[in-house]
Protein backbone atom coordinates (compact mmCIF):
# COMPACT_ATOMS: atom_id res chain seq x y z
CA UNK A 1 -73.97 42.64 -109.96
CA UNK A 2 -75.07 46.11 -109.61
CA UNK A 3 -78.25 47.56 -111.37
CA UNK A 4 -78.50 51.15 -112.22
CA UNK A 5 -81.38 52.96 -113.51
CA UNK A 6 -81.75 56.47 -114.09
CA UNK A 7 -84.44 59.45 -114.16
CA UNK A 8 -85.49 62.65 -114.38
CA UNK A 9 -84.88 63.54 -117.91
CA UNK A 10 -87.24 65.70 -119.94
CA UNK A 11 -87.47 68.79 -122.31
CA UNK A 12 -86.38 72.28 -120.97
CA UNK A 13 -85.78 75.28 -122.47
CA UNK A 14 -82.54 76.64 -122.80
CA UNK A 15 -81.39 78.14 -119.59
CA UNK A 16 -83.10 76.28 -117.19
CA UNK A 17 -82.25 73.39 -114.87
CA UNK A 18 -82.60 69.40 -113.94
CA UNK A 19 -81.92 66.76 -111.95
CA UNK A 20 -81.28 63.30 -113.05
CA UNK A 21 -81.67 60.24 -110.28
CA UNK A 22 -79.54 57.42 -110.65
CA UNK A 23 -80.65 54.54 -108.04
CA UNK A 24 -78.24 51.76 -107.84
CA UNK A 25 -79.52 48.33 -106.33
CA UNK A 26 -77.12 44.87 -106.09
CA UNK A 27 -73.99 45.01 -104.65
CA UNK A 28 -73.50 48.49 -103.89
CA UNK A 29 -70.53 47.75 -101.58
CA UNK A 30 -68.55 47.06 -104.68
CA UNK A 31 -68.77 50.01 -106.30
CA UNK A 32 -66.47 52.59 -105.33
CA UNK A 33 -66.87 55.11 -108.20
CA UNK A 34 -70.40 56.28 -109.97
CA UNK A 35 -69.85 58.39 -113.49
CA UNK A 36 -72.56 60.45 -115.65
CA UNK A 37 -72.17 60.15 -119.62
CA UNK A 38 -73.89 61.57 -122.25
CA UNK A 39 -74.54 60.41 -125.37
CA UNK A 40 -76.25 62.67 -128.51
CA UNK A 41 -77.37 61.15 -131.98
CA UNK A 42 -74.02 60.16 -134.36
CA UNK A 43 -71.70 61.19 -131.34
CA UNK A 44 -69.66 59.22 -128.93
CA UNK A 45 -70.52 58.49 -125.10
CA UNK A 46 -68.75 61.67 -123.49
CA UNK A 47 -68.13 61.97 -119.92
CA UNK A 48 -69.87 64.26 -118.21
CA UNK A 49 -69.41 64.33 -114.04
CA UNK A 50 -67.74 61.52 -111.46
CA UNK A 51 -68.06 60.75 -107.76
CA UNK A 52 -66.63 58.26 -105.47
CA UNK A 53 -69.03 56.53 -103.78
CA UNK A 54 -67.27 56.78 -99.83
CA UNK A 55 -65.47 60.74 -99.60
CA UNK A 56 -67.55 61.87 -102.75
CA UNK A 57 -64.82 63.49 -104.36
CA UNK A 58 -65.97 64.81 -107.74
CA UNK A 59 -64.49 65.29 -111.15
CA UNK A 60 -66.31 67.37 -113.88
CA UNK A 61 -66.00 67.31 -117.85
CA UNK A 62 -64.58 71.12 -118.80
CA UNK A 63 -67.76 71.23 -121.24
CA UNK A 64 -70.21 71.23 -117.76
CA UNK A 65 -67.90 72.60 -114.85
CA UNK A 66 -69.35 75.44 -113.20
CA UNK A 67 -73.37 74.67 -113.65
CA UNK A 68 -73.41 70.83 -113.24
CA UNK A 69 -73.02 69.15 -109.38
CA UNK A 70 -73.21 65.82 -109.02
CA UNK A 71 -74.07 64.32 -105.49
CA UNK A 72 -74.43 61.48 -103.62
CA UNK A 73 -77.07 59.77 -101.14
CA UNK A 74 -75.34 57.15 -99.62
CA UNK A 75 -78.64 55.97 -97.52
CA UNK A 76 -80.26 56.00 -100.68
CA UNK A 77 -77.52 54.63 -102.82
CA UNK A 78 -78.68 57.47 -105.39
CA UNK A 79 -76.71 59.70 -107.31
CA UNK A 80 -77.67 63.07 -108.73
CA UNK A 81 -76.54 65.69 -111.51
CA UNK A 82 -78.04 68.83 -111.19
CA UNK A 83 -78.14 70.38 -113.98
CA UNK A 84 -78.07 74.38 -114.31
CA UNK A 85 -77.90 76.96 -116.50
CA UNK A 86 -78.63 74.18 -119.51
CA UNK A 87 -77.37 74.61 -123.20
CA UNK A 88 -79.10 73.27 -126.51
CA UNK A 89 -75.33 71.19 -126.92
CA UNK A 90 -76.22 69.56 -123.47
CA UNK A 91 -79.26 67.32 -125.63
CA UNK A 92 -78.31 63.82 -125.60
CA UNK A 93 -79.63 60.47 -123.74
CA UNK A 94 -77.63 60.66 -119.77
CA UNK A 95 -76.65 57.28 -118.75
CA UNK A 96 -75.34 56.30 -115.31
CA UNK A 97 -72.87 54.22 -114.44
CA UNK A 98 -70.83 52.49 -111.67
CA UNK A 99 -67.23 51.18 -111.51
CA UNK A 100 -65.22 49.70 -109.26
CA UNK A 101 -62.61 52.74 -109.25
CA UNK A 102 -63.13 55.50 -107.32
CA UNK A 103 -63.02 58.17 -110.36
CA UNK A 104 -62.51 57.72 -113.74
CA UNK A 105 -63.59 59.11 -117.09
CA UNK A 106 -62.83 56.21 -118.96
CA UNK A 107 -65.66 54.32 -119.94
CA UNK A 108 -63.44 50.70 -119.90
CA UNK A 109 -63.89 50.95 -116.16
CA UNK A 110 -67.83 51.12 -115.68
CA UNK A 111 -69.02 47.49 -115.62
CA UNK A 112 -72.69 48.36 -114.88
CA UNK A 113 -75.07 50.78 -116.81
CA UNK A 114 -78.54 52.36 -116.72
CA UNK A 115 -80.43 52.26 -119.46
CA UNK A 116 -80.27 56.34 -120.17
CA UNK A 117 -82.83 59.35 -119.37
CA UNK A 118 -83.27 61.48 -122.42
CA UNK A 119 -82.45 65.76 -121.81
CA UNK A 120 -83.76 67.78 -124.62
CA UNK A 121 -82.76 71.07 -124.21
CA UNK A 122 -84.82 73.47 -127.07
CA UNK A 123 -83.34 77.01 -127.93
């Protein structure tokens, strides 16, 4: 099993910039691909960033290329999504997740998830 929990949420204004934690604990070794997802009241979960957990390639949703990064601490087994430049559309509750493919959007291939960190993001 592998637990995830994440952090760093809060209220910013439009504009400005975060960065969400995501700590993974368990058995790490298994996991070979970490996501970020957003979800925002009456929508879907929507992908947001990827990263494989050993070369830390990245993929990036079009809606946040260009002022999100995520990143890796492999030490740590942390991963992290800056996030710049922040819109009011970014709002929703940011959930990590890990998956035992190296990067994928789909959500059918994250077995484990964190329990969300809430962004508001106020115009």
């Amino acid at each position: 099993q592998v637990q995830v929990v994440e952090s760093g949420g809060g209220l910013v204004q439009a504009g400005g910039s975060l960065r969400l934690s995501c700590a993974a604990s368990g058995r790490t070794y298994s996991t070979y691909g970490l996501g970020w997802f957003r979800q925002a009241p009456g929508k879907e979960r929507e992908f947001v960033a990827a990263i494989s957990w050993s070369a830390g390639d990245t993929y990036y949703a079009d809606s946040v290329k260009g002022r999100f990064t995520i990143s890796k601490d492999n030490a740590k087994a942390t991963v992290y999504l800056q996030m710049n430049r922040l819109k009011p559309e970014d709002t929703a509750v940011y959930y990590c997740a890990a998956s035992k493919i190296r990067l994928t959007t789909s959500t059918s291939y994250y077995d484990y998830w964190g329990q969300g960190t809430q962004v508001t993001v106020s115009s």
